[in-house]
PDB file of N, CA and C in Angstrom:
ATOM      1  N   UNK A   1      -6.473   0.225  -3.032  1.00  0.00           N
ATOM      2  CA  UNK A   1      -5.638  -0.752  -2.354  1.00  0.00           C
ATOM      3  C   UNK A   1      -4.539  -0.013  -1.621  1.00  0.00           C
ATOM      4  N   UNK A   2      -4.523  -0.355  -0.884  1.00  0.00           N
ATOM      5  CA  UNK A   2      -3.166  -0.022   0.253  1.00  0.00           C
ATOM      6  C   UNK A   2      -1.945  -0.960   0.020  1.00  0.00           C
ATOM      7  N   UNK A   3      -0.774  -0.390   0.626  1.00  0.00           N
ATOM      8  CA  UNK A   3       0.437  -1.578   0.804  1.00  0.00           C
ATOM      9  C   UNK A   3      -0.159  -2.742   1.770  1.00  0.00           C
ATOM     10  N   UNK A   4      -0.395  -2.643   2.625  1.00  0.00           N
ATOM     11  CA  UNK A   4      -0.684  -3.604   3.466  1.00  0.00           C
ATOM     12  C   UNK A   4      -1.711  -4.839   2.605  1.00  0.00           C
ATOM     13  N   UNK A   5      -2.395  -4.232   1.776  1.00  0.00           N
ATOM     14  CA  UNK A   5      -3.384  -5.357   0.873  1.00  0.00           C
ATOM     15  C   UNK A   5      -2.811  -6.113  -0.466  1.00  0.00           C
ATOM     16  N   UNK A   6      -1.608  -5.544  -0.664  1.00  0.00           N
ATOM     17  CA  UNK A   6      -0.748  -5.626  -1.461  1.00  0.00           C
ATOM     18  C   UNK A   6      -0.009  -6.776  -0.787  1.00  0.00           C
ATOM     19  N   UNK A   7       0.690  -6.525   0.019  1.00  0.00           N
ATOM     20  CA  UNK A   7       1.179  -7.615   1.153  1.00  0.00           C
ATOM     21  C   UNK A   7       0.679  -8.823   1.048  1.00  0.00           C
ATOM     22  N   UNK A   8      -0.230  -8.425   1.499  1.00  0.00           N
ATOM     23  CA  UNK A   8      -1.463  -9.939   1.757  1.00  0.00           C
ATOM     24  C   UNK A   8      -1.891 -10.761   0.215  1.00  0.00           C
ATOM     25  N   UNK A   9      -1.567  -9.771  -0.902  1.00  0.00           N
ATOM     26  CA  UNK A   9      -1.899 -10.545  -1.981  1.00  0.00           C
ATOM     27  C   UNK A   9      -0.515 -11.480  -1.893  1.00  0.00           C
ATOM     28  N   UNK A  10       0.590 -11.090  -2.289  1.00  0.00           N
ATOM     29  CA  UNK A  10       1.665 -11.318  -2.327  1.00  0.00           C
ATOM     30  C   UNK A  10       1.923 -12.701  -1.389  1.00  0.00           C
ATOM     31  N   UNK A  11       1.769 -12.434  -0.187  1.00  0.00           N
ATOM     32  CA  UNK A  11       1.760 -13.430   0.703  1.00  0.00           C
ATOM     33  C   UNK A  11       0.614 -15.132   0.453  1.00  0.00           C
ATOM     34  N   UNK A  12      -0.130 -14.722   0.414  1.00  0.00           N
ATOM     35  CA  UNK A  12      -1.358 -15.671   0.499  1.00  0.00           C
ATOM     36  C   UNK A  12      -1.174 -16.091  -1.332  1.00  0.00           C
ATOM     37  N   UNK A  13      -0.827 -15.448  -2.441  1.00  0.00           N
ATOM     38  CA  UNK A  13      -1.173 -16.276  -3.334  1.00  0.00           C
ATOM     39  C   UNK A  13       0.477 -16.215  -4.201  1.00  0.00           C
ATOM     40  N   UNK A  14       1.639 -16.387  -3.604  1.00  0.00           N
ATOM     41  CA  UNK A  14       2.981 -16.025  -4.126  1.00  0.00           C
ATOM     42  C   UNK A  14       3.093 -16.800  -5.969  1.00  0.00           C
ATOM     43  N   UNK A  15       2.703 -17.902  -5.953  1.00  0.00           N
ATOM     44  CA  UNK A  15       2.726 -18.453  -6.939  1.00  0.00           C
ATOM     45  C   UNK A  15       1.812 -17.899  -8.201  1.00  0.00           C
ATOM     46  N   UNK A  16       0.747 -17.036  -7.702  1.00  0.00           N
ATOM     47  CA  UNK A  16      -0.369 -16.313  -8.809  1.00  0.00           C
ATOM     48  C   UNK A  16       0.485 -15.254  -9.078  1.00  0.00           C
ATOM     49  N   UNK A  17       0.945 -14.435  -8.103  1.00  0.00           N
ATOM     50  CA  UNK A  17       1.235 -13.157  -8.120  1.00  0.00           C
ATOM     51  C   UNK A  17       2.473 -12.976  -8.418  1.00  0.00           C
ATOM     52  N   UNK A  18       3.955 -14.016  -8.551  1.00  0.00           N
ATOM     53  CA  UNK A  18       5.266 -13.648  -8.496  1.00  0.00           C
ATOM     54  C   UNK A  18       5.643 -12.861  -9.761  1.00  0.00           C
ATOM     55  N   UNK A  19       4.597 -13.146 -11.051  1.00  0.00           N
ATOM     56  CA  UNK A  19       4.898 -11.954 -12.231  1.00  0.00           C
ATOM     57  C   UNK A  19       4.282 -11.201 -12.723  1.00  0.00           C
ATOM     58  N   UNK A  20       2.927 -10.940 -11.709  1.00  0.00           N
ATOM     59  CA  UNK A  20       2.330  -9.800 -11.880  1.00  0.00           C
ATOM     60  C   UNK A  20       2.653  -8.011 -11.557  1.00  0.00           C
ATOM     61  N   UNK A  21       2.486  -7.378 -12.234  1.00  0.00           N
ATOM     62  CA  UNK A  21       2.593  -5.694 -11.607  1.00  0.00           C
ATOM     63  C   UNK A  21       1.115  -5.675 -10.507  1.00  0.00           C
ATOM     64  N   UNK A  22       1.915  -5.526  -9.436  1.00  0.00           N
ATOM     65  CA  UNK A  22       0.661  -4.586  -8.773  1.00  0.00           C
ATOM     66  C   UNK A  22       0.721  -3.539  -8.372  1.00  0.00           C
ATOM     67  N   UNK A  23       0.137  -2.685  -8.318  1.00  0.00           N
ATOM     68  CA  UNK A  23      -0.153  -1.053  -8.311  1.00  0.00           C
ATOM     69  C   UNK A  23      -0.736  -0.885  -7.018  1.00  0.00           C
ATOM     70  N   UNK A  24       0.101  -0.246  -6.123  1.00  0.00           N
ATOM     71  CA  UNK A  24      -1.469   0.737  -5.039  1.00  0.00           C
ATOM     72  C   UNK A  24      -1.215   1.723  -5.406  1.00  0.00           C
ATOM     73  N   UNK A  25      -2.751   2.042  -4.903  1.00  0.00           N
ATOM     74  CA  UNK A  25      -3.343   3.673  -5.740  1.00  0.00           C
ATOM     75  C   UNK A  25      -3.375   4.439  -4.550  1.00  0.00           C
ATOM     76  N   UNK A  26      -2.896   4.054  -3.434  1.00  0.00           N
ATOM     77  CA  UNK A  26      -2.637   4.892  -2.057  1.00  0.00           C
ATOM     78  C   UNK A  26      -3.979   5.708  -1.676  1.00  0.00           C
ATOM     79  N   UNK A  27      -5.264   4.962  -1.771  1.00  0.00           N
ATOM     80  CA  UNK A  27      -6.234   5.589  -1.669  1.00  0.00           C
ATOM     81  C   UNK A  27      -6.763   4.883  -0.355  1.00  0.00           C
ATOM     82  N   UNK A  28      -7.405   5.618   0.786  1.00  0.00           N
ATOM     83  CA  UNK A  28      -7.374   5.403   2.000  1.00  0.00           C
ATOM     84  C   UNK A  28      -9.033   4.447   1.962  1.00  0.00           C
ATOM     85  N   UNK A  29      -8.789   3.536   2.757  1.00  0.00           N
ATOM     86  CA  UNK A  29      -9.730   2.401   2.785  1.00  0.00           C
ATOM     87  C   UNK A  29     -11.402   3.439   3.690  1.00  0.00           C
ATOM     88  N   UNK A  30     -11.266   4.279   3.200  1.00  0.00           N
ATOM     89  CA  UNK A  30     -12.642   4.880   4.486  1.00  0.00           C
ATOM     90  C   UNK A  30     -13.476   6.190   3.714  1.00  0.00           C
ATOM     91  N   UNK A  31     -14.260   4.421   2.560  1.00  0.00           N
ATOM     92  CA  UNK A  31     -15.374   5.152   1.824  1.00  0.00           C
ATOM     93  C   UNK A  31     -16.295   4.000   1.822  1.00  0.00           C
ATOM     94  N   UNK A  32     -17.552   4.394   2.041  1.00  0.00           N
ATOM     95  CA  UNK A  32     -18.671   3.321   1.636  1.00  0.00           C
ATOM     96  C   UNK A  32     -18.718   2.392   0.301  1.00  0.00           C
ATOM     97  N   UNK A  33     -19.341   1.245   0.319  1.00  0.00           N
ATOM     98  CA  UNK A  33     -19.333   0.359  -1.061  1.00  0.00           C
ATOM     99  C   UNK A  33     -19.841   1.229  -1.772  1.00  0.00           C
ATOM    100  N   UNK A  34     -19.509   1.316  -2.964  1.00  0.00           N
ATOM    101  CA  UNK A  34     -19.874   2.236  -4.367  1.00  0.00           C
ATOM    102  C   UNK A  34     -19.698   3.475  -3.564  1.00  0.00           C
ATOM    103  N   UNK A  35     -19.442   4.012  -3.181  1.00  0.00           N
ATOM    104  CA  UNK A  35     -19.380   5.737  -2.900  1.00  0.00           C
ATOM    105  C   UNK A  35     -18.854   6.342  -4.462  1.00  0.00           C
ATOM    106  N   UNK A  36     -19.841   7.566  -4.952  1.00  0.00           N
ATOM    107  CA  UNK A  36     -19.200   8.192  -5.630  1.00  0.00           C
ATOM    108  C   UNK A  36     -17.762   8.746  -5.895  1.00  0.00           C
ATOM    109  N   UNK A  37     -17.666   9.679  -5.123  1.00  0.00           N
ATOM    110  CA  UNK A  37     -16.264   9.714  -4.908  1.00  0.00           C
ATOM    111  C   UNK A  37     -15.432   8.757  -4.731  1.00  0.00           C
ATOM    112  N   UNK A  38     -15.518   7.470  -4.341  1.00  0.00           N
ATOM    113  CA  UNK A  38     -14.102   6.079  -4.575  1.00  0.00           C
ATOM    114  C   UNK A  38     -14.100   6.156  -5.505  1.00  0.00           C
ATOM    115  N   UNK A  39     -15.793   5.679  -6.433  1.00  0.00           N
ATOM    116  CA  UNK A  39     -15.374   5.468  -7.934  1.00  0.00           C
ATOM    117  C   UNK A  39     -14.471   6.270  -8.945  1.00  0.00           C
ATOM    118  N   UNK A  40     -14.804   7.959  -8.434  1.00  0.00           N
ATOM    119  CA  UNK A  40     -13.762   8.602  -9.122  1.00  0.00           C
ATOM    120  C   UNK A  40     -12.512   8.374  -9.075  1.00  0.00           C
ATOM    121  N   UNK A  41     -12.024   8.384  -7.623  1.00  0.00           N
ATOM    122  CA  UNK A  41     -10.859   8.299  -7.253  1.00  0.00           C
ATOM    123  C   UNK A  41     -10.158   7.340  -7.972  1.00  0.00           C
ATOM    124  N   UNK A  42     -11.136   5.819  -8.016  1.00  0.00           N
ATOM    125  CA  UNK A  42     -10.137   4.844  -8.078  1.00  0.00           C
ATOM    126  C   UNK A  42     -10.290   4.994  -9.927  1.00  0.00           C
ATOM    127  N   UNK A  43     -11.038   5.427 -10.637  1.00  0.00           N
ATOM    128  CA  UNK A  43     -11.419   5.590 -12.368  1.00  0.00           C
ATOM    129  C   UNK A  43      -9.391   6.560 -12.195  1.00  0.00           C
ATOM    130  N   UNK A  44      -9.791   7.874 -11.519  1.00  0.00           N
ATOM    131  CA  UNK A  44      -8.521   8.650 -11.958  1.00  0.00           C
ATOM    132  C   UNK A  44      -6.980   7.969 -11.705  1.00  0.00           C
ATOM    133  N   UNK A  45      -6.821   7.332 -10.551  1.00  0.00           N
ATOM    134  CA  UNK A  45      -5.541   6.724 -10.278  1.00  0.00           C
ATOM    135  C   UNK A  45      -5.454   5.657 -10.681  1.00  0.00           C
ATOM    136  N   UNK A  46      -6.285   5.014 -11.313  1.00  0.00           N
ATOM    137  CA  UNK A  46      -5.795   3.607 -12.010  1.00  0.00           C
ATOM    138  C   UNK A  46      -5.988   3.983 -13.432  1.00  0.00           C
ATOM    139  N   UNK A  47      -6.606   5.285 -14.221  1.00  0.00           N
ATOM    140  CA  UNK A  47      -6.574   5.167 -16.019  1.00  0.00           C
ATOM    141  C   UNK A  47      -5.004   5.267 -16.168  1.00  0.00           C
ATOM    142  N   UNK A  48      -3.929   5.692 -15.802  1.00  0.00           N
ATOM    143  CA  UNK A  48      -2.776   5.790 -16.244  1.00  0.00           C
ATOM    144  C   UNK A  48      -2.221   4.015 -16.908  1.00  0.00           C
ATOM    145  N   UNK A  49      -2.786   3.078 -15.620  1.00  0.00           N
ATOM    146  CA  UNK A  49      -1.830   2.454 -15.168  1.00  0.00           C
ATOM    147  C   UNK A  49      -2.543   1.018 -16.237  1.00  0.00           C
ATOM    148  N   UNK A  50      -4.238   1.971 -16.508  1.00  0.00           N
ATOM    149  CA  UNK A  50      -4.733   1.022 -17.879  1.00  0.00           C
ATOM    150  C   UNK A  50      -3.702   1.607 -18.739  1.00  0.00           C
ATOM    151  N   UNK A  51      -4.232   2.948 -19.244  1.00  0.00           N
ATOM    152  CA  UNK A  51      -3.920   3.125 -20.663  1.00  0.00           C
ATOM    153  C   UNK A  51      -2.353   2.856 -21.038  1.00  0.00           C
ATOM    154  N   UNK A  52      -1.161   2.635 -19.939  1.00  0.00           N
ATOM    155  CA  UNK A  52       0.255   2.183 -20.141  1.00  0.00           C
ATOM    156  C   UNK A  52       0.011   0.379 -20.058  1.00  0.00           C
ATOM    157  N   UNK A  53      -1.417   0.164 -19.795  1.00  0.00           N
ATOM    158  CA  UNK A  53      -1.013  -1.510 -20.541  1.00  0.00           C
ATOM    159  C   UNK A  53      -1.760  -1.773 -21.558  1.00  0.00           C
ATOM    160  N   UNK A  54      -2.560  -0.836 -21.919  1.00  0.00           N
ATOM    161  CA  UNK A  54      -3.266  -0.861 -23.551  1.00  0.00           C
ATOM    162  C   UNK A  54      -2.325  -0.603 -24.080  1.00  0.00           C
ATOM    163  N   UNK A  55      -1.457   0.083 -24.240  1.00  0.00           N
ATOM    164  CA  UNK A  55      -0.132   0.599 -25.212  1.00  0.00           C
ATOM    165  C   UNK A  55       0.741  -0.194 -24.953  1.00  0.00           C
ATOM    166  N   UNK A  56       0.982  -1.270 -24.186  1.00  0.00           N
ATOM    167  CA  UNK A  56       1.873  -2.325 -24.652  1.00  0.00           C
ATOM    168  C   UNK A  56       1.736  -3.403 -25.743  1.00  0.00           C
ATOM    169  N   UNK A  57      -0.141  -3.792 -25.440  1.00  0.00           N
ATOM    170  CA  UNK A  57      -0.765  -5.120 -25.919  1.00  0.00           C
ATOM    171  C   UNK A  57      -1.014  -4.673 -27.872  1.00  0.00           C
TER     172      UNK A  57
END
């Protein structure tokens, strides 16, 4: 996700989203559906942002 998609969540659903965390993972939108490499990418920059909300719950 980018800022700009972040935006658009924010915008379009304010009432879903006003107490959610959202995270971009600043990972550039210009990889094929399933591409190996996204999946890594997005597995490595988002386990932090699991495993700091497994350790809250």
């Amino acid at each position: 996700m980018e800022d700009k998609h972040r935006h658009r969540l924010l915008a379009d659903f304010p009432g879903e989203t006003k107490f959610l965390p959202i995270e971009v993972l600043h990972i550039p939108d210009d990889y094929q559906f399933m591409d190996p490499e996204l999946i890594e990418l997005i597995r490595s920059s988002a386990d932090p942002f699991i495993d700091a909300a497994a350790t809250k719950a």
